[in-house]
Protein backbone atom coordinates (compact mmCIF):
# COMPACT_ATOMS: atom_id res chain seq x y z
CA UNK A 1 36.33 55.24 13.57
CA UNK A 2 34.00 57.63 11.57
CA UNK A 3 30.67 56.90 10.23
CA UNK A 4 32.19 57.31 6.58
CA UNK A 5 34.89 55.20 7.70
CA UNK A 6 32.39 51.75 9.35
CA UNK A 7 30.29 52.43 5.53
CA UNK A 8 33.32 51.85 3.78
CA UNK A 9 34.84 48.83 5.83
CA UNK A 10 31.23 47.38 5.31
CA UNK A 11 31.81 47.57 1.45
CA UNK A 12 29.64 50.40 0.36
CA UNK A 13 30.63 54.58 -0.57
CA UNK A 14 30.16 57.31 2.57
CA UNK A 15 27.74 59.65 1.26
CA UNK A 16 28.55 63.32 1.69
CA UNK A 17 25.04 63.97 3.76
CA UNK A 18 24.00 61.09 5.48
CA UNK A 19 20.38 59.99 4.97
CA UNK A 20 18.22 59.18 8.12
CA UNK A 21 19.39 56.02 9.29
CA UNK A 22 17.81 52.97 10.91
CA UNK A 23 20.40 50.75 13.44
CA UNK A 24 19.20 47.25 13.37
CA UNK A 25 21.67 45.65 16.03
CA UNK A 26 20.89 42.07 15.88
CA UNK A 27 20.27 39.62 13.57
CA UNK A 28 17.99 37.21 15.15
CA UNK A 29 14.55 37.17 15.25
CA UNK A 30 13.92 40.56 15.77
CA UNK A 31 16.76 42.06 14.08
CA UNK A 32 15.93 40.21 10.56
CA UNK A 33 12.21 40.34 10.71
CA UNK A 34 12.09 44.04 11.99
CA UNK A 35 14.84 44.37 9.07
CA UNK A 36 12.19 43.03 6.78
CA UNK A 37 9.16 45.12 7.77
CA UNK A 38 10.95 47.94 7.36
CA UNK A 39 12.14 47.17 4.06
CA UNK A 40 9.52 46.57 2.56
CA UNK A 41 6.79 49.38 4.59
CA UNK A 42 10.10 51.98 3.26
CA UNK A 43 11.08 50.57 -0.30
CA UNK A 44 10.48 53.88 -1.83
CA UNK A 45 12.68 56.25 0.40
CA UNK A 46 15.19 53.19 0.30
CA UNK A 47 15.36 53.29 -3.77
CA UNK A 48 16.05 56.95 -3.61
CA UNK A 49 18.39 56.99 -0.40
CA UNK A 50 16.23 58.94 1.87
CA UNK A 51 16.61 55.85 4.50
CA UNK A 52 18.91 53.70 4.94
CA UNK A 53 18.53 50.58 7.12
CA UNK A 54 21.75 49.25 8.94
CA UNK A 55 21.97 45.63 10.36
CA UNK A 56 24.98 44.44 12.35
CA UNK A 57 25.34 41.28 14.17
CA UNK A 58 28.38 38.95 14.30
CA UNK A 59 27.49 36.24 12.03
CA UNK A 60 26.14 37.01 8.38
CA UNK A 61 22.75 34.59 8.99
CA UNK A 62 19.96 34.15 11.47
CA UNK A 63 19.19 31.04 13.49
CA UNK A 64 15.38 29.48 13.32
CA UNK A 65 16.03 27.87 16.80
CA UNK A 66 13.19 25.95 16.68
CA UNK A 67 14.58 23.47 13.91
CA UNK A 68 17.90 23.06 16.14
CA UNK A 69 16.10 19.83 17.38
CA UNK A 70 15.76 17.99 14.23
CA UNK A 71 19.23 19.42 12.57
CA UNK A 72 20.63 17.57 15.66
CA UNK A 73 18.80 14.35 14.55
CA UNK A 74 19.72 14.82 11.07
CA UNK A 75 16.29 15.41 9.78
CA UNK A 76 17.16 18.65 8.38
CA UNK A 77 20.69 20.15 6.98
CA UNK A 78 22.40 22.73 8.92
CA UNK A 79 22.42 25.38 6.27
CA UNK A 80 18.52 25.32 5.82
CA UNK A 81 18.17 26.11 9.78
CA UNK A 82 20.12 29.31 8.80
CA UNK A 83 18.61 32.26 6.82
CA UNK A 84 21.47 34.24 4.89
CA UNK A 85 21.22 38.20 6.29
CA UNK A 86 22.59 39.43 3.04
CA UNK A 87 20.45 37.54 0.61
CA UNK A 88 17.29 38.04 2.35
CA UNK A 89 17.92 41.71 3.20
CA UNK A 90 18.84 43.09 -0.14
CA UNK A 91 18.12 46.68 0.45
CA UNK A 92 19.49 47.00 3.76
CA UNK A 93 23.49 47.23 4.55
CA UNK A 94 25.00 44.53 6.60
CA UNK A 95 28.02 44.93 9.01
CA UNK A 96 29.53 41.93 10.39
CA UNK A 97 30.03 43.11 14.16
CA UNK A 98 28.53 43.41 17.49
CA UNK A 99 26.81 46.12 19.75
CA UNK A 100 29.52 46.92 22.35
CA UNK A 101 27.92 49.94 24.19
CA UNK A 102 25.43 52.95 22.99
CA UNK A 103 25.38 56.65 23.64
CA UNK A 104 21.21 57.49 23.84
CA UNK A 105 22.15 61.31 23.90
CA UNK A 106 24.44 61.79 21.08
CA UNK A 107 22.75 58.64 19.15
CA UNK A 108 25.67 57.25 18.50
CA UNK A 109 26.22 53.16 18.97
CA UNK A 110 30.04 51.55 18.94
CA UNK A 111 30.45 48.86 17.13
CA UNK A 112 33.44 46.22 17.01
CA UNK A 113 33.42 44.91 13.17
CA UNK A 114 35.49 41.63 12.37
CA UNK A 115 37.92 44.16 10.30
CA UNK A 116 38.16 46.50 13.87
CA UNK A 117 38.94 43.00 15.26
CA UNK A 118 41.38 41.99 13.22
CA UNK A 119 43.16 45.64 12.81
CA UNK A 120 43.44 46.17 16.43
CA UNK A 121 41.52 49.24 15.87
CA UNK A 122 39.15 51.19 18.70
CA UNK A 123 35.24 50.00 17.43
CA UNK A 124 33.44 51.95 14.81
CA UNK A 125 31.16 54.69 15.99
CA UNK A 126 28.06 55.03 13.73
CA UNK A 127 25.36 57.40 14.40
CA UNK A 128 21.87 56.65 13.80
CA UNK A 129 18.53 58.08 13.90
CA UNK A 130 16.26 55.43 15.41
CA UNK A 131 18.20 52.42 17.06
CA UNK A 132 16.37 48.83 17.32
CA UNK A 133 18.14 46.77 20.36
CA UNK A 134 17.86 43.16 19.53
CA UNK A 135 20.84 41.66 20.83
CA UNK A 136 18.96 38.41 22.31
CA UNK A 137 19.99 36.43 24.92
CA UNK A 138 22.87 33.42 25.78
CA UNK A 139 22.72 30.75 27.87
CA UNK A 140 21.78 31.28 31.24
CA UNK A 141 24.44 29.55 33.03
CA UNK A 142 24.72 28.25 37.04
CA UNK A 143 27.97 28.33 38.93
CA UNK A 144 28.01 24.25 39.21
CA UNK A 145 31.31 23.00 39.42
CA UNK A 146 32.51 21.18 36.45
CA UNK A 147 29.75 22.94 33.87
CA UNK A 148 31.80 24.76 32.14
CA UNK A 149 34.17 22.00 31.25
CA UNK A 150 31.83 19.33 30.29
CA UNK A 151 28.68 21.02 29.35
CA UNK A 152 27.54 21.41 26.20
CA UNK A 153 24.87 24.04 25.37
CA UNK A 154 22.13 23.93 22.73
CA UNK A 155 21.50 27.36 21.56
CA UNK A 156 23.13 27.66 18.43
CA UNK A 157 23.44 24.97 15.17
CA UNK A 158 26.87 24.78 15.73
CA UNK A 159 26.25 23.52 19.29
CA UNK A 160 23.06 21.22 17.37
CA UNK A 161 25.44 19.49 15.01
CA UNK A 162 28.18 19.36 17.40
CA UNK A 163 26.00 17.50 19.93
CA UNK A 164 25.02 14.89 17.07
CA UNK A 165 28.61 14.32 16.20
CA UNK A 166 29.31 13.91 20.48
CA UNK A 167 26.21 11.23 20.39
CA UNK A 168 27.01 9.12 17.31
CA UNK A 169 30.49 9.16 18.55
CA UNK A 170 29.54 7.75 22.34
CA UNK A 171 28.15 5.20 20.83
CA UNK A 172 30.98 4.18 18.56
CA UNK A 173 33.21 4.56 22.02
CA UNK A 174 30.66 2.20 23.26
CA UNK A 175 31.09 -0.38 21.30
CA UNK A 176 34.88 -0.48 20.81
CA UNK A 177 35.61 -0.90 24.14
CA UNK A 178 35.37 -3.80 27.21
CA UNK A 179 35.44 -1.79 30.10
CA UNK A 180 32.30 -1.36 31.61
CA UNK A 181 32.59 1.91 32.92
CA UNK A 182 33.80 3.72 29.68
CA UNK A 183 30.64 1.85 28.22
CA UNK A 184 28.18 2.74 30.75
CA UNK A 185 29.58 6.92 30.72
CA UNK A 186 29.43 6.87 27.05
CA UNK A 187 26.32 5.25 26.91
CA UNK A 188 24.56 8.03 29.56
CA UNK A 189 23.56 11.18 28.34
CA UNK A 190 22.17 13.79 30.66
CA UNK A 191 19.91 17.06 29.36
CA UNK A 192 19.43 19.56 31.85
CA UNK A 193 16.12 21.86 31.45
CA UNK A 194 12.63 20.79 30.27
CA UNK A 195 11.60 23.62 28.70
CA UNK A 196 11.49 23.81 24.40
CA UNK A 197 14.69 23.27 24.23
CA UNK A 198 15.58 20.48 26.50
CA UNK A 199 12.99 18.47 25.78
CA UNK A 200 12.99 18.26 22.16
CA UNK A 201 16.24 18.28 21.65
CA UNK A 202 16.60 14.90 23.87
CA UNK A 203 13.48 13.22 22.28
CA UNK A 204 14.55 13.82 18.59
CA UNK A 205 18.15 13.09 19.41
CA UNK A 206 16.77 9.55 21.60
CA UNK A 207 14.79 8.80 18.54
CA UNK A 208 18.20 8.86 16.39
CA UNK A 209 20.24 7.22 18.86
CA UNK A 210 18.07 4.28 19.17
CA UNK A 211 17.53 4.02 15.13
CA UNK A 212 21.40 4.35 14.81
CA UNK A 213 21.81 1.08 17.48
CA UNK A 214 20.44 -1.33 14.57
CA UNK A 215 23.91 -0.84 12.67
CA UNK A 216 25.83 -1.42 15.98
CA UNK A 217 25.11 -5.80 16.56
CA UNK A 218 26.90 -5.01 20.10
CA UNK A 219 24.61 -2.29 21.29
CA UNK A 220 20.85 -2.46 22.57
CA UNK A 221 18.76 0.46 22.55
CA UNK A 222 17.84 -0.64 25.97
CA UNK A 223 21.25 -0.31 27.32
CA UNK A 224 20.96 3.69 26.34
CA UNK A 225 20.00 5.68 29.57
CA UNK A 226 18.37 8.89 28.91
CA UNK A 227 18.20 11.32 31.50
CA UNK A 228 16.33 14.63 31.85
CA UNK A 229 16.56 17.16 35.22
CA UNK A 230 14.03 19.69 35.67
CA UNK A 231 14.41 22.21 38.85
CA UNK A 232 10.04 22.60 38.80
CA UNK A 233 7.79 20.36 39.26
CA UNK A 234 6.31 20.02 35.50
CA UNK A 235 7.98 20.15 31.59
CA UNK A 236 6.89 22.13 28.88
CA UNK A 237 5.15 24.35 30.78
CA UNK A 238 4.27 26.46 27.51
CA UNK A 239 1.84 23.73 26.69
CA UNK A 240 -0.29 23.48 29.61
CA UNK A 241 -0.49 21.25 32.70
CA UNK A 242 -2.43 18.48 30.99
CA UNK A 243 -0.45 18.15 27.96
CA UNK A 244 2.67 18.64 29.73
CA UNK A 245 1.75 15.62 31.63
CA UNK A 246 0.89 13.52 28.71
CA UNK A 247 4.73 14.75 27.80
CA UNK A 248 6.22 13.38 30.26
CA UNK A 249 4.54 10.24 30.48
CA UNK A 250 5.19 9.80 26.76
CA UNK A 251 9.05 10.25 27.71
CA UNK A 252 9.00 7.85 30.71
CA UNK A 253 7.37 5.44 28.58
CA UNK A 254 10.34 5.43 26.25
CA UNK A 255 12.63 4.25 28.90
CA UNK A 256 13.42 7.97 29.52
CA UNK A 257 14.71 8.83 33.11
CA UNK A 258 12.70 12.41 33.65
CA UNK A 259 13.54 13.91 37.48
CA UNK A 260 11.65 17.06 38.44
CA UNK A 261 12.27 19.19 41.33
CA UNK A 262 15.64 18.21 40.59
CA UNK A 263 18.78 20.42 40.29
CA UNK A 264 22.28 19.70 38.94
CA UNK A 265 24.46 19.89 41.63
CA UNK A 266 28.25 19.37 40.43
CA UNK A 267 30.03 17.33 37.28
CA UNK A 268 33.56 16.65 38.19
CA UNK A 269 35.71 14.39 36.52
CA UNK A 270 32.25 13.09 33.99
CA UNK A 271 30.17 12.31 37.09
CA UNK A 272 26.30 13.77 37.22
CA UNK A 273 25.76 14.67 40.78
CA UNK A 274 21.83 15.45 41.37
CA UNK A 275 20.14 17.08 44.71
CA UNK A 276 18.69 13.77 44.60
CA UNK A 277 21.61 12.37 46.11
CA UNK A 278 22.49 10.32 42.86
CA UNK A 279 25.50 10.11 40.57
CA UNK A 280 25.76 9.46 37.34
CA UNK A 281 29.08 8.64 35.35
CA UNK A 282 28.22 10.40 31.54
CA UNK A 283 30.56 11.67 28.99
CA UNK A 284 27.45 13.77 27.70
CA UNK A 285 25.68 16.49 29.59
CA UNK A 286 23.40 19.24 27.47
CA UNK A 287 22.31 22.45 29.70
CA UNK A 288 19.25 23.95 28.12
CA UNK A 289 17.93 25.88 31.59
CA UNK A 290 17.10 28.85 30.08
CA UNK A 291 18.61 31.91 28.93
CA UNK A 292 19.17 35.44 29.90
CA UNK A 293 19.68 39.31 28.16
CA UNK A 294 22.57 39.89 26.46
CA UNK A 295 25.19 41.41 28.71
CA UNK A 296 25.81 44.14 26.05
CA UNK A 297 22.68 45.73 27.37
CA UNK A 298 24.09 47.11 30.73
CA UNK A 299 26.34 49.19 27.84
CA UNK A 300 24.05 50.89 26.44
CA UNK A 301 23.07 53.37 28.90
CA UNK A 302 19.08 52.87 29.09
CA UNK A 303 16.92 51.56 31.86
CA UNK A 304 17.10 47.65 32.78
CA UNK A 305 14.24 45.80 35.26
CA UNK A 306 15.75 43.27 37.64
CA UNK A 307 16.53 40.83 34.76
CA UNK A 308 18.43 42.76 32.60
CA UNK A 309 16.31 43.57 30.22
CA UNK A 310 15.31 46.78 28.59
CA UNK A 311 12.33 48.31 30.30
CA UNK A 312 9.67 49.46 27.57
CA UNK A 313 6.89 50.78 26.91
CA UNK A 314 3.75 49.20 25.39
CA UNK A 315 4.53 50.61 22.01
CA UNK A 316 7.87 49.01 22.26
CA UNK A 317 10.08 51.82 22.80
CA UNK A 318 12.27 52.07 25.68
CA UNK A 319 11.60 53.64 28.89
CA UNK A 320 12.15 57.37 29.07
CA UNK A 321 14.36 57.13 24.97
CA UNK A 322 12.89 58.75 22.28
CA UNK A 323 14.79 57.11 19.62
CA UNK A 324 15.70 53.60 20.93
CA UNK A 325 13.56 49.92 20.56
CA UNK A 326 13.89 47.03 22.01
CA UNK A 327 11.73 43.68 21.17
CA UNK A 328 12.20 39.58 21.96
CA UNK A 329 14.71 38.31 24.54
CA UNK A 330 15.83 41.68 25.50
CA UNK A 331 12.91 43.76 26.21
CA UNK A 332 10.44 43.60 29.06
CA UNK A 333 7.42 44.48 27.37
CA UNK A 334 3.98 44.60 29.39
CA UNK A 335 1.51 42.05 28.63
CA UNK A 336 -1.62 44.21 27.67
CA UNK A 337 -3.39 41.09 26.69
CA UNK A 338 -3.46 39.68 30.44
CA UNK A 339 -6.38 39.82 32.50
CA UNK A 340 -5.02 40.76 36.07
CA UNK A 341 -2.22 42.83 36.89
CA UNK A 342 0.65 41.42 39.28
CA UNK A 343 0.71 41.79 42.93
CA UNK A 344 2.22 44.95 42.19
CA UNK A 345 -0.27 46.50 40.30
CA UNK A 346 1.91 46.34 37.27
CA UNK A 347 0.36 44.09 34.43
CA UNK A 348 2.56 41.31 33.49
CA UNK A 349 5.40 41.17 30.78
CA UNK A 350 5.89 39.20 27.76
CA UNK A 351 7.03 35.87 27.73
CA UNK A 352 10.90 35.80 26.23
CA UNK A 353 9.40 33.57 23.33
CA UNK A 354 9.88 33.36 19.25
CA UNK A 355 6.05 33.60 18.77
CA UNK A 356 6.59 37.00 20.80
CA UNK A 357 9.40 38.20 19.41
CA UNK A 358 8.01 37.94 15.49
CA UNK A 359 5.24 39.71 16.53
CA UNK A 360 6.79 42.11 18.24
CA UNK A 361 9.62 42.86 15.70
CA UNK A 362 6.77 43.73 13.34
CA UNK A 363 4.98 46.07 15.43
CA UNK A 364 8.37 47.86 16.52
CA UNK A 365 9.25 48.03 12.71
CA UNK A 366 5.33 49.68 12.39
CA UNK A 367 5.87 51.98 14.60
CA UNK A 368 9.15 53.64 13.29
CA UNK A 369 8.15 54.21 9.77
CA UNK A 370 4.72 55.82 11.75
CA UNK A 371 7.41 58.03 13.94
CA UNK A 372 8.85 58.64 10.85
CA UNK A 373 5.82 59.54 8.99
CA UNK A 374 4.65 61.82 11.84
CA UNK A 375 1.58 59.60 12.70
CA UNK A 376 0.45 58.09 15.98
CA UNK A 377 2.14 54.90 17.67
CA UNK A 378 0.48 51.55 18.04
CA UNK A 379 0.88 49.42 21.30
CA UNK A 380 2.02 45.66 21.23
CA UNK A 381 -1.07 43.49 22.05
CA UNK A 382 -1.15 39.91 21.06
CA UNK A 383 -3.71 37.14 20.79
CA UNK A 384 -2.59 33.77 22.01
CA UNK A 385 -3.02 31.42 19.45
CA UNK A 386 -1.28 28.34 21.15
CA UNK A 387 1.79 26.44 21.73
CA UNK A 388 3.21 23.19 19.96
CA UNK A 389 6.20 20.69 20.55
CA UNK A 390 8.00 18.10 19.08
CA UNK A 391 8.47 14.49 21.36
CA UNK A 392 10.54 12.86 18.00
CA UNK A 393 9.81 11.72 15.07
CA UNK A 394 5.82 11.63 14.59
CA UNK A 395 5.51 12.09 18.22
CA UNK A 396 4.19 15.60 19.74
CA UNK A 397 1.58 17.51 21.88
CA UNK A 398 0.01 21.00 21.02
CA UNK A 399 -2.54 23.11 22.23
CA UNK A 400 -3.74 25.44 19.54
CA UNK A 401 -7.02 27.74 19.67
CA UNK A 402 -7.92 25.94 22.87
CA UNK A 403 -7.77 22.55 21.24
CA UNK A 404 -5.17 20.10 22.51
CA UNK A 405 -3.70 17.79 20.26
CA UNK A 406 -0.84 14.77 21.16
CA UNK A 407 0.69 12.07 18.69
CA UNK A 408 1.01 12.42 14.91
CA UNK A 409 -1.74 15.07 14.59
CA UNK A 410 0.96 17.68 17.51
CA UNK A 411 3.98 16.44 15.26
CA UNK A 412 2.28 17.26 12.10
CA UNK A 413 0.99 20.53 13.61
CA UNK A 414 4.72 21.12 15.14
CA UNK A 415 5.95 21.23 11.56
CA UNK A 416 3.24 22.72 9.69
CA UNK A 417 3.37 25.83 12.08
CA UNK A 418 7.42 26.08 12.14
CA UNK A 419 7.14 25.83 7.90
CA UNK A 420 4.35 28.62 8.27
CA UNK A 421 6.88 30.48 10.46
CA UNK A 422 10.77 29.75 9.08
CA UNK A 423 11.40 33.49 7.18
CA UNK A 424 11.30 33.43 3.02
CA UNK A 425 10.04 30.97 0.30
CA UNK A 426 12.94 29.31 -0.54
CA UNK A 427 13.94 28.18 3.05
CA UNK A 428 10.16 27.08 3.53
CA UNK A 429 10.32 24.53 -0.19
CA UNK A 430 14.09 23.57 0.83
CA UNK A 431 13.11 22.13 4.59
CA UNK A 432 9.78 20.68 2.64
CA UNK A 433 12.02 18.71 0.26
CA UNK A 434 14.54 17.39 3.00
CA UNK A 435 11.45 15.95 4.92
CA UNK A 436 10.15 14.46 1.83
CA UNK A 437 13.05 12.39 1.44
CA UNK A 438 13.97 11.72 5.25
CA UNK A 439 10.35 9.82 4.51
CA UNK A 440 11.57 8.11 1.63
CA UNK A 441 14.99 7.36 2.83
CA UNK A 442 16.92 5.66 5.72
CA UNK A 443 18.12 8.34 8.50
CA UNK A 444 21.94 9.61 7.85
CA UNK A 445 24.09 8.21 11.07
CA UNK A 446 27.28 9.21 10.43
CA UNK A 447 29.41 11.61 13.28
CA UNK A 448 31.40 14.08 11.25
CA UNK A 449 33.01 15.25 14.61
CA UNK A 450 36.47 15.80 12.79
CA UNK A 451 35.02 19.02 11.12
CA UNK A 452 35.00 20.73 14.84
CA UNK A 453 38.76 20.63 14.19
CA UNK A 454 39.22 20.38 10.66
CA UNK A 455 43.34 21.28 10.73
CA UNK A 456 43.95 19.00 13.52
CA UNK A 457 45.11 16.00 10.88
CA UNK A 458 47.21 18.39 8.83
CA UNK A 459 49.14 20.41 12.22
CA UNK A 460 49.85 16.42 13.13
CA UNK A 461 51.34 15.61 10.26
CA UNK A 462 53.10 18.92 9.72
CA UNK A 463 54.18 18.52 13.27
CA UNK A 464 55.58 15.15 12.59
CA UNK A 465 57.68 16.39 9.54
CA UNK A 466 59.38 18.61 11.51
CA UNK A 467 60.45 16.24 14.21
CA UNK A 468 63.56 14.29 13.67
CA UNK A 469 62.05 10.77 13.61
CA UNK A 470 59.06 12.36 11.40
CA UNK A 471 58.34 11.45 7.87
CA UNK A 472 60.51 12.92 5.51
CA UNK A 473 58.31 13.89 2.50
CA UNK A 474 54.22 14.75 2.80
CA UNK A 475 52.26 11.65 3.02
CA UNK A 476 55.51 9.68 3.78
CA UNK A 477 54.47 6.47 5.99
């Protein structure tokens, strides 16, 4: 498909001379905060069509990830962890579609739109003038047997509410039923990874679990077993040793099971087996050990270090491209704020982390309007201002500025700094409001799990109609 052609299915007029245009493939943290430097640093040539900014990526919002924990508790709604793409980015063009492979020397990028999809047709090939690779990453998954049927990951708010619906609904399997092991499976959840993600995503959802047992007379918080497996030998590493420590004896003091130098070694038929040579039967098993690149990068033709990732320079283009970026998850970008280089000489690279990647989508969007401008590039150097974590509700640890912090003062810090951080005003006064009145109100405990299969009641019934014994008439009983 034609340039002319992917404008049109994207809902806007080809142009008879195309204007220089800026590929934004992504829509995550790089993608729409990249997206927004640029549109505002270029808001003149924008309003008179000089530049035009294109943003692709397969769903029309971006993720905060960090408030995944608490829209799995049900401290915040679903749709304020999202930030619409269209809404915020008003003067860019959106395409609904992903990156499926790149051509650096004609500058052209494929792209497989929903309306491609759904035609059957080849994917749309767009040229572009300066290309900004920000595909992310996805779960970085481990050939253990029995994973991919039972796992459940925790990377997008799908998979966040999903995994509140599974845990409310455990422990209304719980107690509905007499046989001990059903109880004891249902009543055993097992996170894998204690990194961010893992760890608050188990203490936020333990904090709800255990509220949520005071409307169920037959089950006892204590009766909950909480268990977290961590290959190293420390959690939240991001924090520091000390604090980290402090983490995980706030979690073992909360009757959580925490096993480090631990791997997952199988999960057949809903039963945990650890290197430590113990079993566990669960009906609930969350991987959050880590992610990697998008595959889509091995597509694209440009230079990849041992981990997939983009190799680039310090100004955040990539290696030996004049016209390509790369920032976040799928760059390797060279630490120029660290001290010593590596054994090899080489400095280190940036951590794959969202403080990283917002700074870094701001400097790469910097340094194309300079390139476009004709003025000198800037490298990526960064300051590190500290690191913060959630343990629940009013429970944290933080080291910020060199000060460390644990309790209420890291929780309050934890979601001052994520406010400070979640992109445009009105997401930042929405999630303000909803906390304001999870303070004033009782938590929300109800499992909407039936919305993971919303036509499953109506294909039973129609089903049923059309079977001789069926009802005869809708709604017939």
């Amino acid at each position: 498909m034609t340039a002319q052609a992917a404008e049109q299915a994207a809902g806007h007029p080809a142009k008879a001379e195309r204007s220089t245009r800026i590929l934004v493939a992504g829509g995550g943290s790089v993608g729409l905060y990249a997206a927004l430097r640029l549109q505002h640093r270029l808001r003149r040539e924008l309003a008179r069509g000089a530049i035009e900014i294109l943003v692709v990526n397969p769903e029309p919002y971006m993720t905060y990830q960090p408030f995944l924990p608490e829209a799995a508790a049900g401290n915040i709604s679903p749709r304020h962890v999202v930030v619409p793409l269209r809404r915020v980015l008003k003067s860019c063009r959106f395409l609904p579609g992903e990156l499926t492979a790149v051509d650096p020397k004609a500058r052209i990028a494929e792209v497989c739109s929903l309306g491609s999809k759904e035609a059957g047709s080849p994917p749309n090939r767009i040229p572009y003038d300066e290309l900004v690779l920000a595909p992310g990453s996805v779960s970085r998954t481990l050939p253990v047997p029995g994973l991919a049927e039972h796992g459940i990951g925790f990377k997008t708010v799908e998979e966040a509410i999903g995994l509140r619906n599974h845990v409310l609904e455990q422990l209304d399997i719980a107690s509905s039923t007499r046989d001990p092991d059903v109880r004891d499976a249902a009543l055993t959840f097992v996170f894998v990874g204690g990194g961010y993600a893992g760890v608050e995503a188990l203490a936020e959802l333990e904090d709800m679990a255990r509220y949520a047992c005071r409307y169920y007379p037959n089950i006892h918080p204590r009766e909950l077993k909480w268990l977290l497996v961590e290959a190293s030998n420390r959690i939240l590493p991001e924090v520091g040793l000390s604090m980290g420590r402090y983490a995980l004896r706030e979690l073992r003091a909360r009757n959580i099971d925490v096993r480090l130098e631990t791997r997952l070694d199988s999960c057949t038929d809903r039963v945990v087996a650890l290197s430590d040579g113990s079993r566990h039967r669960t009906r609930t098993l969350v991987w959050t050990a880590g992610v990697k690149p998008h595959p889509v990068l091995a597509s694209c033709g440009l230079p990849l270090d041992d981990r997939g990732r983009l190799r680039c320079t310090p100004d955040l283009r990539v290696e030996g491209a004049s016209h390509e970026w790369a920032a976040g998850d799928a760059a390797a970008v060279p630490d120029l704020s660290a001290d010593d280089p590596g054994p090899d000489g080489r400095l280190p690279l940036c951590a794959p982390n969202a403080q990283h990647a917002v700074r870094q989508a701001r400097r790469l969007a910097d340094n194309i309007v300079a390139r476009l401008n004709g003025r000198p590039l800037t490298d990526y150097r960064h300051s590190y201002r500290g690191s913060v974590a959630s343990l629940g509700l009013h429970k944290g640890v933080a080291r910020v500025f060199g000060r460390r912090l644990k309790g209420y003062p890291a929780w309050l810090m934890h979601r001052t700094y994520h406010l400070s951080r979640v992109p445009t005003v009105n997401r930042k006064a929405r999630v303000a409001a909803e906390w304001t009145l999870a303070g004033l109100f009782k938590r929300e405990i109800v499992s909407l799990g039936s919305l993971e299969h919303p036509r499953a009641e109506f294909e039973s019934a129609a089903g049923a109609a059309q079977r001789p014994d069926g009802p005869s008439r809708p709604g017939g009983s």
